[in-house]
C-alpha atoms as a PDB file:
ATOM      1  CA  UNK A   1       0.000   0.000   0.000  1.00  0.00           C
ATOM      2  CA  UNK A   2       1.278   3.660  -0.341  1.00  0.00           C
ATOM      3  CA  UNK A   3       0.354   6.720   0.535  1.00  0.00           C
ATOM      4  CA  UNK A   4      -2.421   9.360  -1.352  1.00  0.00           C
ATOM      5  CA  UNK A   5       0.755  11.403  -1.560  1.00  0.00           C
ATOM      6  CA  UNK A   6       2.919   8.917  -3.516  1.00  0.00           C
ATOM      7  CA  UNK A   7      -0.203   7.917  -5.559  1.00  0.00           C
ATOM      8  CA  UNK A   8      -1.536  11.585  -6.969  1.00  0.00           C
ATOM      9  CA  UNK A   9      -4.735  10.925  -5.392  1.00  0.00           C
ATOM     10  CA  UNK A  10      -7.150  13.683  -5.436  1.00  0.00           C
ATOM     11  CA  UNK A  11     -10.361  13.790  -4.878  1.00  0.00           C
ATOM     12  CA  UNK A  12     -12.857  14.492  -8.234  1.00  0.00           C
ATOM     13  CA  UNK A  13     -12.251  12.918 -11.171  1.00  0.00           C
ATOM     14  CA  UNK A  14      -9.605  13.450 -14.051  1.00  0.00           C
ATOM     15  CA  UNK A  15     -11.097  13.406 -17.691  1.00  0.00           C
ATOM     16  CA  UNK A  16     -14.237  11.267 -16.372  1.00  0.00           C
ATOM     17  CA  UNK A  17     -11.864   8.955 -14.917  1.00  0.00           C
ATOM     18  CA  UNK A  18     -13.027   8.238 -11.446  1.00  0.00           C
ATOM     19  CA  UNK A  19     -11.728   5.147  -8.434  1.00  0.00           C
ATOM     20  CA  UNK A  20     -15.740   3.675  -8.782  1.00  0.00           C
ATOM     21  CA  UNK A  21     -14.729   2.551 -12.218  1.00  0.00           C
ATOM     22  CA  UNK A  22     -11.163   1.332 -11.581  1.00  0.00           C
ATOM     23  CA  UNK A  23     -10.605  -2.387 -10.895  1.00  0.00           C
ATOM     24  CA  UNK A  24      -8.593  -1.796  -7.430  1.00  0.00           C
ATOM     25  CA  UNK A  25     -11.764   0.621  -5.902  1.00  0.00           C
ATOM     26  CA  UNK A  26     -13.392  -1.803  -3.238  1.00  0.00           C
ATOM     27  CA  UNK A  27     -16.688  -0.536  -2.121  1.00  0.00           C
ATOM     28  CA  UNK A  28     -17.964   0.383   1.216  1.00  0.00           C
ATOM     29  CA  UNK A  29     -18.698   2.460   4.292  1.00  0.00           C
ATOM     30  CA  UNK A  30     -15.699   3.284   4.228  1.00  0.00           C
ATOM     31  CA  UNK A  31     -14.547   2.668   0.470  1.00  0.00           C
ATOM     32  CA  UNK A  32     -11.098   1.761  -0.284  1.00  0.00           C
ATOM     33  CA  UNK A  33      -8.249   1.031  -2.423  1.00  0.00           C
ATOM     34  CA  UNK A  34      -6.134  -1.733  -2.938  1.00  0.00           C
ATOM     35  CA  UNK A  35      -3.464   0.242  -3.765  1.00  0.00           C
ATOM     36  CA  UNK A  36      -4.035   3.452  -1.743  1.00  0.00           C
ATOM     37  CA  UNK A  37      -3.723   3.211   2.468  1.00  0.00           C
ATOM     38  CA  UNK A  38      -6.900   5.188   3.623  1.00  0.00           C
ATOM     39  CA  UNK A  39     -10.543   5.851   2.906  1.00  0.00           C
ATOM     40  CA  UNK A  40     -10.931   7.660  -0.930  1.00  0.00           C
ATOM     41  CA  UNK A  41     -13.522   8.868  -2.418  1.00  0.00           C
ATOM     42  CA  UNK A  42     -15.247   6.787  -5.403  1.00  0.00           C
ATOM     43  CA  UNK A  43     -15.322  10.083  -7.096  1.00  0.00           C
ATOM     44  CA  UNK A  44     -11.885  10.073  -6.832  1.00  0.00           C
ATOM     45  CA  UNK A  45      -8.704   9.339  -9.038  1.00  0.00           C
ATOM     46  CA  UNK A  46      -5.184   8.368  -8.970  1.00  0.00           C
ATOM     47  CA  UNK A  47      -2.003   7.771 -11.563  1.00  0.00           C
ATOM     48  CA  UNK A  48      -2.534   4.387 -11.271  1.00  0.00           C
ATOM     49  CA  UNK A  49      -6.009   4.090 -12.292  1.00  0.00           C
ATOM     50  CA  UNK A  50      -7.069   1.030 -14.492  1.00  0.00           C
ATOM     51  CA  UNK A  51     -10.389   0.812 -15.932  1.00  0.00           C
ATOM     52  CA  UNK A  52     -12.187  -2.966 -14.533  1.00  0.00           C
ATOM     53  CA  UNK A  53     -14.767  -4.063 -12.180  1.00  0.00           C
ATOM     54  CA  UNK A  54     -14.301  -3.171  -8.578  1.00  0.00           C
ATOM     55  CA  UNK A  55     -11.775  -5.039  -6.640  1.00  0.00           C
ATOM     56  CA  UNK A  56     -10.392  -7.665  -9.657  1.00  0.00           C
ATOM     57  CA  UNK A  57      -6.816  -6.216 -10.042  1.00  0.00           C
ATOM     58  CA  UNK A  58      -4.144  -5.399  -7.281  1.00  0.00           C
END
């Protein structure tokens, strides 16, 4: 896992890219990442995104 830092996370979504649509977003109260330490946002969006269904790539 690294950090939101390390990762470019930010919070809204980058050219309709967004962590609900990205194959390491697992959903939940609180939703995570398997990449990302921490509660994101499924809004969200990091450098490492990778279009999939939730929580099928690492």
């Amino acid at each position: 896992m690294m950090s939101k830092q390390a990762a470019a996370y930010q919070d809204q979504p980058n050219d309709g890219k967004r962590c609900s649509a990205c194959c390491m977003f697992v959903p939940g109260d609180p939703s995570h990442c398997t990449m990302i330490s921490g509660v994101i946002s499924s809004h969200g969006w990091c450098k490492f995104w990778e279009a999939g269904p939730n929580d099928t790539c690492s």
